[in-house]
PDB file of N, CA and C in Angstrom:
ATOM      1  N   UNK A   1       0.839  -1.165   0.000  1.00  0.00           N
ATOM      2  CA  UNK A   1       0.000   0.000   0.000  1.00  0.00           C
ATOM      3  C   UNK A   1       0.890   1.236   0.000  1.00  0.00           C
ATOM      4  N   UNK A   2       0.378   2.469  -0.749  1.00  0.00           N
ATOM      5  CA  UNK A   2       1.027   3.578  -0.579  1.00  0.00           C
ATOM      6  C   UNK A   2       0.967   4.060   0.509  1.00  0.00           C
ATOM      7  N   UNK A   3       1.621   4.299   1.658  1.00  0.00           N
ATOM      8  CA  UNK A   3       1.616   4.525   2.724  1.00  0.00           C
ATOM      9  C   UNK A   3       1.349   6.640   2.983  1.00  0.00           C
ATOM     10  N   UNK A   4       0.531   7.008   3.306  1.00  0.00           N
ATOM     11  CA  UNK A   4       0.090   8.394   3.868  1.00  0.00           C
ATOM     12  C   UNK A   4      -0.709   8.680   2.266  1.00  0.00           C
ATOM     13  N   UNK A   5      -1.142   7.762   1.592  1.00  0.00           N
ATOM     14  CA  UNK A   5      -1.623   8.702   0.295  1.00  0.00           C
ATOM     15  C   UNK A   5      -3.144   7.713   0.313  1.00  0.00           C
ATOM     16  N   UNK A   6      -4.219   8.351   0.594  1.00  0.00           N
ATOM     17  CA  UNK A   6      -5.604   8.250   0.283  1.00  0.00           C
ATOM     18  C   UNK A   6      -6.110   7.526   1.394  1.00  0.00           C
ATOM     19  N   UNK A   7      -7.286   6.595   1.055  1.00  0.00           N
ATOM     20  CA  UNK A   7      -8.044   5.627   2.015  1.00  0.00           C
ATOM     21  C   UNK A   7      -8.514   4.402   1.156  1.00  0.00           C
ATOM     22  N   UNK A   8      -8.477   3.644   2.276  1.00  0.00           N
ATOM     23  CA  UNK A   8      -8.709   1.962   1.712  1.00  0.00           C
ATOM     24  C   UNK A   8      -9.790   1.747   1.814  1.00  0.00           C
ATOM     25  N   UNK A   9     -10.911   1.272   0.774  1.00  0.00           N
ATOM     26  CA  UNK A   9     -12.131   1.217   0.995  1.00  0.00           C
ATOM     27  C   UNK A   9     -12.087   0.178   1.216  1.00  0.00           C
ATOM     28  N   UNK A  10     -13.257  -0.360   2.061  1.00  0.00           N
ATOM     29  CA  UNK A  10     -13.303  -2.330   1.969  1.00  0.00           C
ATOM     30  C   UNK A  10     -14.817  -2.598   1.983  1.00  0.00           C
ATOM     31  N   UNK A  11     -14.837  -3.244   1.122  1.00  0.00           N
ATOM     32  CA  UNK A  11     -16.702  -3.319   0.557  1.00  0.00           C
ATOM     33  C   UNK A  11     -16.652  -4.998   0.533  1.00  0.00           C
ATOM     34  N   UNK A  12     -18.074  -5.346   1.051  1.00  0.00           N
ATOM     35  CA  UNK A  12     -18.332  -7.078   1.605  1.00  0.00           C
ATOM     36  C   UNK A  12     -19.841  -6.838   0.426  1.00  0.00           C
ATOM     37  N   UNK A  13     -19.647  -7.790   0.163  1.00  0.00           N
ATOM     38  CA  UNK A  13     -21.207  -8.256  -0.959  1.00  0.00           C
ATOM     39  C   UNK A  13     -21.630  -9.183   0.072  1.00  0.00           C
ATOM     40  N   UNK A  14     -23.113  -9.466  -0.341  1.00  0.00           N
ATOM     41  CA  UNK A  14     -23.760 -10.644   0.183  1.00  0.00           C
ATOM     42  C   UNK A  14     -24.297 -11.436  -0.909  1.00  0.00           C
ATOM     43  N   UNK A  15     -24.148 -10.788  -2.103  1.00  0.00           N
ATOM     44  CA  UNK A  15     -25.169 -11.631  -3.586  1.00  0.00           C
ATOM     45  C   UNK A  15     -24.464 -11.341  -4.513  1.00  0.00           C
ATOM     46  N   UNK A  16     -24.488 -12.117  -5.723  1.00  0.00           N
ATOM     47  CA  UNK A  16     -24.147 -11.561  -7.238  1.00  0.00           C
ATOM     48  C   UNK A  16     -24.915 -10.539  -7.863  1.00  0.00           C
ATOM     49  N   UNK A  17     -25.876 -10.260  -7.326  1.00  0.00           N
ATOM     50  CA  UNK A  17     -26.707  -9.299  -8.089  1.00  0.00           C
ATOM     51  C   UNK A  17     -26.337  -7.762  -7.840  1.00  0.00           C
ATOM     52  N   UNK A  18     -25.791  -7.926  -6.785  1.00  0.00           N
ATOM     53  CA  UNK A  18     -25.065  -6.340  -6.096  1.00  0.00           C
ATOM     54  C   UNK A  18     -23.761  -6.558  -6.652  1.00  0.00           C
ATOM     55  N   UNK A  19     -22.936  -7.451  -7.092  1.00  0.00           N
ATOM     56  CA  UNK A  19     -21.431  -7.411  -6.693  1.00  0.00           C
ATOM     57  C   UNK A  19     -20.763  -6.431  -7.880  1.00  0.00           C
ATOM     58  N   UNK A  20     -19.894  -5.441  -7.136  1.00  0.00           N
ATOM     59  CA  UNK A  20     -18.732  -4.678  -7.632  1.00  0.00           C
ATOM     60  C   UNK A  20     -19.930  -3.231  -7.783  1.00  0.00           C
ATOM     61  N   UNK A  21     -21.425  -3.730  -7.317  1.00  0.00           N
ATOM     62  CA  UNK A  21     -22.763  -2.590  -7.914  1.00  0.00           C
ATOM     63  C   UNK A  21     -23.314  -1.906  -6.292  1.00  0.00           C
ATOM     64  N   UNK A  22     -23.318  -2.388  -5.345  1.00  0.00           N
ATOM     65  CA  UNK A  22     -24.006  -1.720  -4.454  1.00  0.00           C
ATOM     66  C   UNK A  22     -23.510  -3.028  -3.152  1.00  0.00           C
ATOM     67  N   UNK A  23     -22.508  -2.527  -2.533  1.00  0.00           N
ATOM     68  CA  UNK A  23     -22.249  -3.181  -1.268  1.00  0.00           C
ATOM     69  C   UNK A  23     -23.217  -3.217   0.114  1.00  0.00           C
ATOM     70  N   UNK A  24     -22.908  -4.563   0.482  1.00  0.00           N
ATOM     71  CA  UNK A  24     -23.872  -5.169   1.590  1.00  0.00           C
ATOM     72  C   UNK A  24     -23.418  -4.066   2.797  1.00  0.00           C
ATOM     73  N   UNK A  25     -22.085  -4.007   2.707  1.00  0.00           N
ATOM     74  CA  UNK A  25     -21.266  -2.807   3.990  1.00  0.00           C
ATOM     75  C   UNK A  25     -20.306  -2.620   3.330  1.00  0.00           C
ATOM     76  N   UNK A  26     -19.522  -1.140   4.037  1.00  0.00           N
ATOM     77  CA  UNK A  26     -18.724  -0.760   3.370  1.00  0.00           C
ATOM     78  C   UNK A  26     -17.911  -0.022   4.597  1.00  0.00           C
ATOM     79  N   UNK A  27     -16.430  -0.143   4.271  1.00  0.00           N
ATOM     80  CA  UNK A  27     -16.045   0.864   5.575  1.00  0.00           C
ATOM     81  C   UNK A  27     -14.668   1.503   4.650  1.00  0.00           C
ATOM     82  N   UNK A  28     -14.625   2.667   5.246  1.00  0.00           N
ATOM     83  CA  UNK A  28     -13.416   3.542   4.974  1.00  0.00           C
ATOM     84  C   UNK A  28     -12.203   4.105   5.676  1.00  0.00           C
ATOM     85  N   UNK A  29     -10.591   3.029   5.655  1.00  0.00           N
ATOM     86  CA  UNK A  29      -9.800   2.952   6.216  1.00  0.00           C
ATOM     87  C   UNK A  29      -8.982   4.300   6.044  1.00  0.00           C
ATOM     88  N   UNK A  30      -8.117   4.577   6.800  1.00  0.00           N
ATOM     89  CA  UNK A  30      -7.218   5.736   6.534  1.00  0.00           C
ATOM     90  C   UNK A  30      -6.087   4.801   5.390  1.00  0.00           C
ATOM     91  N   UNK A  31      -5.161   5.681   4.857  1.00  0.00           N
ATOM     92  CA  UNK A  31      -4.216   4.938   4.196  1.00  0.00           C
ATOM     93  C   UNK A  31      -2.897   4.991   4.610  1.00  0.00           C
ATOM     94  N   UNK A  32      -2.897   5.271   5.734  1.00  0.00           N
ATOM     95  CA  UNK A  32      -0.872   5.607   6.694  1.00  0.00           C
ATOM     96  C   UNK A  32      -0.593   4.568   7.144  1.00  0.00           C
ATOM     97  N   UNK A  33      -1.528   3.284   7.331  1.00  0.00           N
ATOM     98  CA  UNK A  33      -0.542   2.139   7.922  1.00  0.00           C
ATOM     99  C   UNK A  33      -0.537   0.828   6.926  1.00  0.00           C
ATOM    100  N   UNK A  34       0.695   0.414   6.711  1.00  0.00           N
ATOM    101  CA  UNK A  34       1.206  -0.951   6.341  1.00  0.00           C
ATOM    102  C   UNK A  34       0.017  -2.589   6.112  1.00  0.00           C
ATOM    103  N   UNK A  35      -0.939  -2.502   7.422  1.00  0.00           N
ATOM    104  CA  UNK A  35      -1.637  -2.996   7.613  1.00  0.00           C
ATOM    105  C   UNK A  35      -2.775  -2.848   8.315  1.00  0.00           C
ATOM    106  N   UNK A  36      -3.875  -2.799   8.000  1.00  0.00           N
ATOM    107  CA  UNK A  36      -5.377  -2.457   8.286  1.00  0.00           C
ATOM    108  C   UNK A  36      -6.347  -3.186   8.706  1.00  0.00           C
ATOM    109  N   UNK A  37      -7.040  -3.351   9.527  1.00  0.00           N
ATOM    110  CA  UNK A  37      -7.821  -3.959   9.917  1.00  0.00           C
ATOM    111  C   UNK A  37      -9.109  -3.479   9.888  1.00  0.00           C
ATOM    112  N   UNK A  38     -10.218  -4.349   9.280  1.00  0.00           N
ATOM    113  CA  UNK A  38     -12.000  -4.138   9.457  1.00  0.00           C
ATOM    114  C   UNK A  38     -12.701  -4.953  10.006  1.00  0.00           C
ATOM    115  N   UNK A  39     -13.458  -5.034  10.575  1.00  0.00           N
ATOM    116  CA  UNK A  39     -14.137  -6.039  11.254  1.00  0.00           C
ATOM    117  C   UNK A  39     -15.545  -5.055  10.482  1.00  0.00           C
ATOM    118  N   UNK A  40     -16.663  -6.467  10.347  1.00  0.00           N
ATOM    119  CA  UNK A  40     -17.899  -6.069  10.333  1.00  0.00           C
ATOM    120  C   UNK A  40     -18.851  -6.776  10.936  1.00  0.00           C
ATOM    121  N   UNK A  41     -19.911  -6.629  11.440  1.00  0.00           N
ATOM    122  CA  UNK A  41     -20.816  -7.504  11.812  1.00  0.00           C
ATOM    123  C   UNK A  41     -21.772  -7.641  11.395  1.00  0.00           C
ATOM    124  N   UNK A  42     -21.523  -8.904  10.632  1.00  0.00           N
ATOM    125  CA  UNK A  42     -23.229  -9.581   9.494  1.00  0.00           C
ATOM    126  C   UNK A  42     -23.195 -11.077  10.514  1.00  0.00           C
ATOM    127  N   UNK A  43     -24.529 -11.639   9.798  1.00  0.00           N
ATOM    128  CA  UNK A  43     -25.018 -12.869   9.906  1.00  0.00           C
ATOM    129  C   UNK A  43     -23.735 -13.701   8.879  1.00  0.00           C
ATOM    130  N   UNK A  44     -23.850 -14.848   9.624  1.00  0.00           N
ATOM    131  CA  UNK A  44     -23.412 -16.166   9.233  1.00  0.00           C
ATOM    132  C   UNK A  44     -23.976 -15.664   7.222  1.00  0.00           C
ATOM    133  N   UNK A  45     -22.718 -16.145   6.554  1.00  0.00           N
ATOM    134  CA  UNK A  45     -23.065 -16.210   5.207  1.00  0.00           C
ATOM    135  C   UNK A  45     -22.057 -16.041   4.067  1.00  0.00           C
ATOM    136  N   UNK A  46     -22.518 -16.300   3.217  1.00  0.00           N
ATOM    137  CA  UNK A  46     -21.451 -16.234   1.874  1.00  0.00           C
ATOM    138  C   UNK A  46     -21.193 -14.486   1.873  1.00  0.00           C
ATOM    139  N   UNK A  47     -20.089 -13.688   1.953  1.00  0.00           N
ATOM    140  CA  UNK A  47     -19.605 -12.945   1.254  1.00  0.00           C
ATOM    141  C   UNK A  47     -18.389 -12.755   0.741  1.00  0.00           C
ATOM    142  N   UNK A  48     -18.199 -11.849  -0.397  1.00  0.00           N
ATOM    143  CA  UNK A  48     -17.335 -11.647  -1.482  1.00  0.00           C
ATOM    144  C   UNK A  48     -17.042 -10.478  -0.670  1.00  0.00           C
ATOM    145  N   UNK A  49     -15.621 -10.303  -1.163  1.00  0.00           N
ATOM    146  CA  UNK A  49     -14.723  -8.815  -0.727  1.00  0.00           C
ATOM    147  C   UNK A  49     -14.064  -8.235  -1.873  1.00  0.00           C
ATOM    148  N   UNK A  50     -14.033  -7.086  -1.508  1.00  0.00           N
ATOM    149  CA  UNK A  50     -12.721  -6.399  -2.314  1.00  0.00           C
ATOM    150  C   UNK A  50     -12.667  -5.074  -1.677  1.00  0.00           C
ATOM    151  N   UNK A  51     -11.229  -4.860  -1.535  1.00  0.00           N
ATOM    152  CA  UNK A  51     -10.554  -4.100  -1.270  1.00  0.00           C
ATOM    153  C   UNK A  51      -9.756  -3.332  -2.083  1.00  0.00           C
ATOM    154  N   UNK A  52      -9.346  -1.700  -2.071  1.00  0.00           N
ATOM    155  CA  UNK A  52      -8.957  -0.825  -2.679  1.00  0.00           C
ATOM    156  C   UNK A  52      -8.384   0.468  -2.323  1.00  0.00           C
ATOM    157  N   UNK A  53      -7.369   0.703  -2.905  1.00  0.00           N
ATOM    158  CA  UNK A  53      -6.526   2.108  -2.041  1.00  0.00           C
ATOM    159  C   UNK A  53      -7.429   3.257  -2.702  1.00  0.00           C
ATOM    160  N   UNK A  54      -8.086   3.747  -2.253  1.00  0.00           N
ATOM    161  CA  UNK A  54      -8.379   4.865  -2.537  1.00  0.00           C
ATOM    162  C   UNK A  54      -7.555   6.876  -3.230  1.00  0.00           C
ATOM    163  N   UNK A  55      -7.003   6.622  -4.169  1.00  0.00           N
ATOM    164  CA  UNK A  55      -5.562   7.549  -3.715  1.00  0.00           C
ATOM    165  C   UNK A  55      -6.238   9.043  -4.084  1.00  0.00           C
ATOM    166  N   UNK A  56      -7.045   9.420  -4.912  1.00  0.00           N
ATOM    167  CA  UNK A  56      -7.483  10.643  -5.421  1.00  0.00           C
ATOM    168  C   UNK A  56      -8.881  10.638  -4.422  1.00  0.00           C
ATOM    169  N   UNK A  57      -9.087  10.019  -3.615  1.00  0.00           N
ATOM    170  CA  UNK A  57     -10.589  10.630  -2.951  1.00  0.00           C
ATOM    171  C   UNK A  57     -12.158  10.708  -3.633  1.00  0.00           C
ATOM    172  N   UNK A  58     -11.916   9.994  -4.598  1.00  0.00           N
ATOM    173  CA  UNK A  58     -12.960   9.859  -5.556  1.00  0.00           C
ATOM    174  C   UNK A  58     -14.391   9.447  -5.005  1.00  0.00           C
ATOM    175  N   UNK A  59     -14.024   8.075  -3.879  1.00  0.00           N
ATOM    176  CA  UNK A  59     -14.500   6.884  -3.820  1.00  0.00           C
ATOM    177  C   UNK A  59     -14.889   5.849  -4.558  1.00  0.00           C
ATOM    178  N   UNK A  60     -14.217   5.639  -4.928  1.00  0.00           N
ATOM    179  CA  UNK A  60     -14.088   4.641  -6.463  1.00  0.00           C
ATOM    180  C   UNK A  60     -13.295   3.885  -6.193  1.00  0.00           C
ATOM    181  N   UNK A  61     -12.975   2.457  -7.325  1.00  0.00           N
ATOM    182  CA  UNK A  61     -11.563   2.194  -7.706  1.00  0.00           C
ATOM    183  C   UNK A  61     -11.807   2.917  -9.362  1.00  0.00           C
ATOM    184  N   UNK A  62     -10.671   3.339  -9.521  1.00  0.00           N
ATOM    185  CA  UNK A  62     -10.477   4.198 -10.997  1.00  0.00           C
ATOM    186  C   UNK A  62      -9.861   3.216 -11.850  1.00  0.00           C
ATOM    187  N   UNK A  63     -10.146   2.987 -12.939  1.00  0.00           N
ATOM    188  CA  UNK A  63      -9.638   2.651 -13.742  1.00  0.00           C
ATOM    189  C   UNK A  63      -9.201   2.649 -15.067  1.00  0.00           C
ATOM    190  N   UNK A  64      -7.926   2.377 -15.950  1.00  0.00           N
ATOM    191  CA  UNK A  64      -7.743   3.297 -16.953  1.00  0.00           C
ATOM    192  C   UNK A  64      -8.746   2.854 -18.409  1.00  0.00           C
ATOM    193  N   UNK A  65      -8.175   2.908 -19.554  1.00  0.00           N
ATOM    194  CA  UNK A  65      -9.571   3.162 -20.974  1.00  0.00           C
ATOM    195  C   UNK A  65      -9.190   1.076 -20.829  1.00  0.00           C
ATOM    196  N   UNK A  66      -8.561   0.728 -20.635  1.00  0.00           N
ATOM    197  CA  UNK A  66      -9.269  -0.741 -20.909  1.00  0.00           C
ATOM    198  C   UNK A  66      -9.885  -1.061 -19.763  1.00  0.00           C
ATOM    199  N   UNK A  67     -10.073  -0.288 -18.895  1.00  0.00           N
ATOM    200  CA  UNK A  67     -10.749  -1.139 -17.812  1.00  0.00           C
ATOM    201  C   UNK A  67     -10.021  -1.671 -16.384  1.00  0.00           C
ATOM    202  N   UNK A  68      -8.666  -1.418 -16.444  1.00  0.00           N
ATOM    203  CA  UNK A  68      -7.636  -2.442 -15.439  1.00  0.00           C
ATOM    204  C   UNK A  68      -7.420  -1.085 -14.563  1.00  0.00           C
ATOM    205  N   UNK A  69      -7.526  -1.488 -12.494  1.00  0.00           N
ATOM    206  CA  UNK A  69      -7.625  -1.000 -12.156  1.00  0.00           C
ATOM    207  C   UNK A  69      -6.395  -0.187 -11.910  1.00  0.00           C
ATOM    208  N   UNK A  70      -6.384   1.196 -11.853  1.00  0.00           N
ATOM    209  CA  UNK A  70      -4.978   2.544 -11.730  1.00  0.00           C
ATOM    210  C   UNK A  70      -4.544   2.080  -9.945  1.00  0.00           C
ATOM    211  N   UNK A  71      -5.210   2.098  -9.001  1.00  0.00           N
ATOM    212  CA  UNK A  71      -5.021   1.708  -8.007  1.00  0.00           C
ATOM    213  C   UNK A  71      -4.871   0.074  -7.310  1.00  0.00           C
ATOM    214  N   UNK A  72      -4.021   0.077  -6.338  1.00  0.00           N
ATOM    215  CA  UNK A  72      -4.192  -1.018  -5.614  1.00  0.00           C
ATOM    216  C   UNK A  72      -5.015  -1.707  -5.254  1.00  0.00           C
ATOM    217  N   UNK A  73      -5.577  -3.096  -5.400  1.00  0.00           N
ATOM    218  CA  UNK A  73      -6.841  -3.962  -5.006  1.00  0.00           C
ATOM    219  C   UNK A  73      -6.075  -4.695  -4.334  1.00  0.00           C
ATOM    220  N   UNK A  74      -7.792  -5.602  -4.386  1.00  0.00           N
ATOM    221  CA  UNK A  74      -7.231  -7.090  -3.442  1.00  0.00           C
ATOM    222  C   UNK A  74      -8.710  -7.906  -3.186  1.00  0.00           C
ATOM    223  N   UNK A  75      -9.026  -8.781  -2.920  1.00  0.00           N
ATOM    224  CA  UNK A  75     -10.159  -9.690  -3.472  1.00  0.00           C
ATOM    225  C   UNK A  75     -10.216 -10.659  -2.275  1.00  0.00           C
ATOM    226  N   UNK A  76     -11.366 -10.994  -1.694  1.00  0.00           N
ATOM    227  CA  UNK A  76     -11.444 -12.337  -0.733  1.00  0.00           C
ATOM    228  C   UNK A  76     -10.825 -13.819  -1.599  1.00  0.00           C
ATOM    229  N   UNK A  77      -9.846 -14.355  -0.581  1.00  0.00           N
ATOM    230  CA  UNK A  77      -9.440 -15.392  -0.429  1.00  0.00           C
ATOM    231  C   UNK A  77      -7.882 -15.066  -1.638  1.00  0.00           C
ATOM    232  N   UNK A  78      -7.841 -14.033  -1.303  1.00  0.00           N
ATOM    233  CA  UNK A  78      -6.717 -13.530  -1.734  1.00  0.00           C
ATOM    234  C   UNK A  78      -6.074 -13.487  -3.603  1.00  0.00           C
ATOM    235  N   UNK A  79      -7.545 -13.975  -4.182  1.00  0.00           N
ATOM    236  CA  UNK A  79      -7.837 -13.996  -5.637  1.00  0.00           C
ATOM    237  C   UNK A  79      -7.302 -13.306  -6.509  1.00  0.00           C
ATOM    238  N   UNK A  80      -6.578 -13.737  -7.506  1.00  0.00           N
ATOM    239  CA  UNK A  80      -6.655 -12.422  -8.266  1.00  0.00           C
ATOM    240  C   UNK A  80      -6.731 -12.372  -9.947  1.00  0.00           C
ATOM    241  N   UNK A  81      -7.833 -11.623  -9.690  1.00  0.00           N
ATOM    242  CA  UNK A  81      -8.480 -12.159 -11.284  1.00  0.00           C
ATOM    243  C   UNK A  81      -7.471 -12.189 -12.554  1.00  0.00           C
ATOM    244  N   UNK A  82      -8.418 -12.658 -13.648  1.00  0.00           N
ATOM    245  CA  UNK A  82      -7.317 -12.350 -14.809  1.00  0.00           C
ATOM    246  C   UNK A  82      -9.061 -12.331 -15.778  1.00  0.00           C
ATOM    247  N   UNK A  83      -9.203 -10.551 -16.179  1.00  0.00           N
ATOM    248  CA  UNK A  83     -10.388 -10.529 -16.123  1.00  0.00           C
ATOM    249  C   UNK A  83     -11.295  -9.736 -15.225  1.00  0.00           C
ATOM    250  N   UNK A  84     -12.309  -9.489 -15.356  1.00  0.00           N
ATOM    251  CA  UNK A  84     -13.155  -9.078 -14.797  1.00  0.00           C
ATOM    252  C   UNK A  84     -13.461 -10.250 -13.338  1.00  0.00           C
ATOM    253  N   UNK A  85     -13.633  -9.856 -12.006  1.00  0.00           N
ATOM    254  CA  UNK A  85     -13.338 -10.314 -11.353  1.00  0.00           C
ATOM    255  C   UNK A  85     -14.865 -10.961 -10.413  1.00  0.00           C
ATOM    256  N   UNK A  86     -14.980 -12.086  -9.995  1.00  0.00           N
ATOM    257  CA  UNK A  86     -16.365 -13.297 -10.045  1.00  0.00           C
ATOM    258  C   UNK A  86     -16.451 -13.151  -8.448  1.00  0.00           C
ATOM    259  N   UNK A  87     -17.748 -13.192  -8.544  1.00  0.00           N
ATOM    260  CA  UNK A  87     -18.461 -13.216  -7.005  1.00  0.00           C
ATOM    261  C   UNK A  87     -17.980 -14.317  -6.615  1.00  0.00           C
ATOM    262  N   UNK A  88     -18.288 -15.527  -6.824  1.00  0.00           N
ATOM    263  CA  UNK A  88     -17.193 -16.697  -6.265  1.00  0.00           C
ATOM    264  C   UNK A  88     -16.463 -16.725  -5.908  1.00  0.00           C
ATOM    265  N   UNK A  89     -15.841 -16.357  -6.733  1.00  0.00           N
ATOM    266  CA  UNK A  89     -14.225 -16.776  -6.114  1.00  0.00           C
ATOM    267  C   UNK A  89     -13.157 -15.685  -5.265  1.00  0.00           C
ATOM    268  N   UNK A  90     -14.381 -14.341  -4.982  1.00  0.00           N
ATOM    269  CA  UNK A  90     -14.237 -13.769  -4.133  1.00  0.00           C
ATOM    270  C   UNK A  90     -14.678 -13.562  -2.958  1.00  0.00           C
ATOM    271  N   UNK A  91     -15.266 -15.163  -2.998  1.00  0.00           N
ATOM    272  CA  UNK A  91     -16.332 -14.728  -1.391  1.00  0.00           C
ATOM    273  C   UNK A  91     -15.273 -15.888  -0.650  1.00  0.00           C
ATOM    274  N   UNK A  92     -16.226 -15.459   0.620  1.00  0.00           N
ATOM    275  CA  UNK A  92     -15.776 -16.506   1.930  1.00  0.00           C
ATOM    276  C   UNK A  92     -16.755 -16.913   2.623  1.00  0.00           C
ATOM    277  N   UNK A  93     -16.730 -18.173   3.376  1.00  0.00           N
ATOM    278  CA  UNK A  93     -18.791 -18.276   3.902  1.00  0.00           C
ATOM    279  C   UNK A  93     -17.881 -18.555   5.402  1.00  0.00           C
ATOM    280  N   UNK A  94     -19.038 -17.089   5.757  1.00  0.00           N
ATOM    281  CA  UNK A  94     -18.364 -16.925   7.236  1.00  0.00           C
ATOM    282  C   UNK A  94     -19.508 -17.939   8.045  1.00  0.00           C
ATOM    283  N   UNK A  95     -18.829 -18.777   9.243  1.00  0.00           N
ATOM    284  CA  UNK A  95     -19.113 -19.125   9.787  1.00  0.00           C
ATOM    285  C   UNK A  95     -18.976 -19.594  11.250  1.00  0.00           C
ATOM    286  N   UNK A  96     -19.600 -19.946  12.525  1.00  0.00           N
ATOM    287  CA  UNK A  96     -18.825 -19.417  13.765  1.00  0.00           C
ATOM    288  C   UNK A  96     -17.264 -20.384  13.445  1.00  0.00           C
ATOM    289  N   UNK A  97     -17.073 -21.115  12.886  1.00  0.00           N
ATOM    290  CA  UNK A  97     -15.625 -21.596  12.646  1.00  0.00           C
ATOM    291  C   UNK A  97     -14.915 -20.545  12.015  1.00  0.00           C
ATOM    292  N   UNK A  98     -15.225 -19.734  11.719  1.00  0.00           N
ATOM    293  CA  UNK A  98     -14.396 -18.717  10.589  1.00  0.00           C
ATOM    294  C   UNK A  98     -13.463 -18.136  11.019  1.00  0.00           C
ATOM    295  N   UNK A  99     -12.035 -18.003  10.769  1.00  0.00           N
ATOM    296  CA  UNK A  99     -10.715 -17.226  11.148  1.00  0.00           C
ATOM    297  C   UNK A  99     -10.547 -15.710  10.227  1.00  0.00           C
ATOM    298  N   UNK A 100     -10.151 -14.937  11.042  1.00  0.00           N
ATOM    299  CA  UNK A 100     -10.048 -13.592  10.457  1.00  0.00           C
ATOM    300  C   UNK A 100      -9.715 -13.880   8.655  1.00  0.00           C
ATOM    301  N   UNK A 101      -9.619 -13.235   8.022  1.00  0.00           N
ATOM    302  CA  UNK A 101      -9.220 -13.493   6.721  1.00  0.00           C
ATOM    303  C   UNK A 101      -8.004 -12.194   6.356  1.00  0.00           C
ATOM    304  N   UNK A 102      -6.489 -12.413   6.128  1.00  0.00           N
ATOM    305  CA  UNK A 102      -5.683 -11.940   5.364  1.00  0.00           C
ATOM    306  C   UNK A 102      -5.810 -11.813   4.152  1.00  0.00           C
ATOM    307  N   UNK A 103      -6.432  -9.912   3.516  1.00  0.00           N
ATOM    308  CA  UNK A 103      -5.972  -9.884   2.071  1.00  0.00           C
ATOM    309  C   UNK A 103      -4.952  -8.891   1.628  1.00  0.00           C
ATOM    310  N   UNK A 104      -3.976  -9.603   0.768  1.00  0.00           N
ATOM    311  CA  UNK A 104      -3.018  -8.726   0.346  1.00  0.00           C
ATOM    312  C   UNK A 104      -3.565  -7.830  -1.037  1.00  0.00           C
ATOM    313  N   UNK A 105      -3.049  -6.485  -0.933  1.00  0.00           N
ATOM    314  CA  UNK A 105      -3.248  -5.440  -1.998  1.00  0.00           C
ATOM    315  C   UNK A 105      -2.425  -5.819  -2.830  1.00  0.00           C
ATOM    316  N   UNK A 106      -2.480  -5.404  -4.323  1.00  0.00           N
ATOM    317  CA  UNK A 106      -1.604  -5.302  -5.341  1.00  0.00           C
ATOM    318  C   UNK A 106      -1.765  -4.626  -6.099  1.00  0.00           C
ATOM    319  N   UNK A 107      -0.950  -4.428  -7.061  1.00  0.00           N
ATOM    320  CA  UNK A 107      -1.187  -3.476  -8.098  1.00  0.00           C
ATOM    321  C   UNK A 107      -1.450  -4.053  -9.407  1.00  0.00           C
ATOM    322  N   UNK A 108      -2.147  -3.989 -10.346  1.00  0.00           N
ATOM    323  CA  UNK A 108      -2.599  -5.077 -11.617  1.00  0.00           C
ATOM    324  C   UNK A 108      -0.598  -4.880 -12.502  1.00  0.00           C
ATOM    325  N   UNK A 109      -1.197  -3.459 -12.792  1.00  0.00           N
ATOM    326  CA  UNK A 109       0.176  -3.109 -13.720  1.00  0.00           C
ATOM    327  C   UNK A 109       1.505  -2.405 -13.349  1.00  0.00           C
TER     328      UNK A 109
END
């Protein structure tokens, strides 16, 4: 992560019909530390993540004329597409067994 430049959004889906379109929750991290932590509190269930450095304040992820994102992401279960990126294989089905989940940011290009 760019460290002191923007905010990390972190958006949880609960369905395909919302995903990457209208998040189940959403929270907005500062961007000065190395590593970030969100906690949210939903019901037991399938959700998809993605995560994003926020660097211009937009609230967006921006992306350039083909489509590939200008900023840092990052995807549940630590995914990373090739492509437009799938509710599947970005979810996690939380359950009381469930362990925090580690996702790393990256940059596409």
């Amino acid at each position: 992560m760019r460290k002191n430049k923007g905010k990390v959004i972190v958006e949880i889906y609960n369905n395909k019909t919302s995903w990457l379109k209208t998040p189940y929750r959403k929270m907005i991290l500062s961007g000065v530390q190395d590593v970030q932590t969100a906690s949210f509190q939903v019901p037991y269930g399938k959700y998809a993540i993605t995560i994003y450095q926020d660097l211009n304040g937009n609230g967006e992820a921006d992306m350039n004329f083909l489509g590939i994102p200008k900023e840092l992401i990052g995807f549940g279960n630590n995914y990373k597409p090739f492509g437009e990126p799938k509710f599947e294989s970005s979810s996690i089905l939380f359950e009381a067994t469930s362990t925090p989940q580690e996702i790393k940011m990256y940059k596409v290009f």
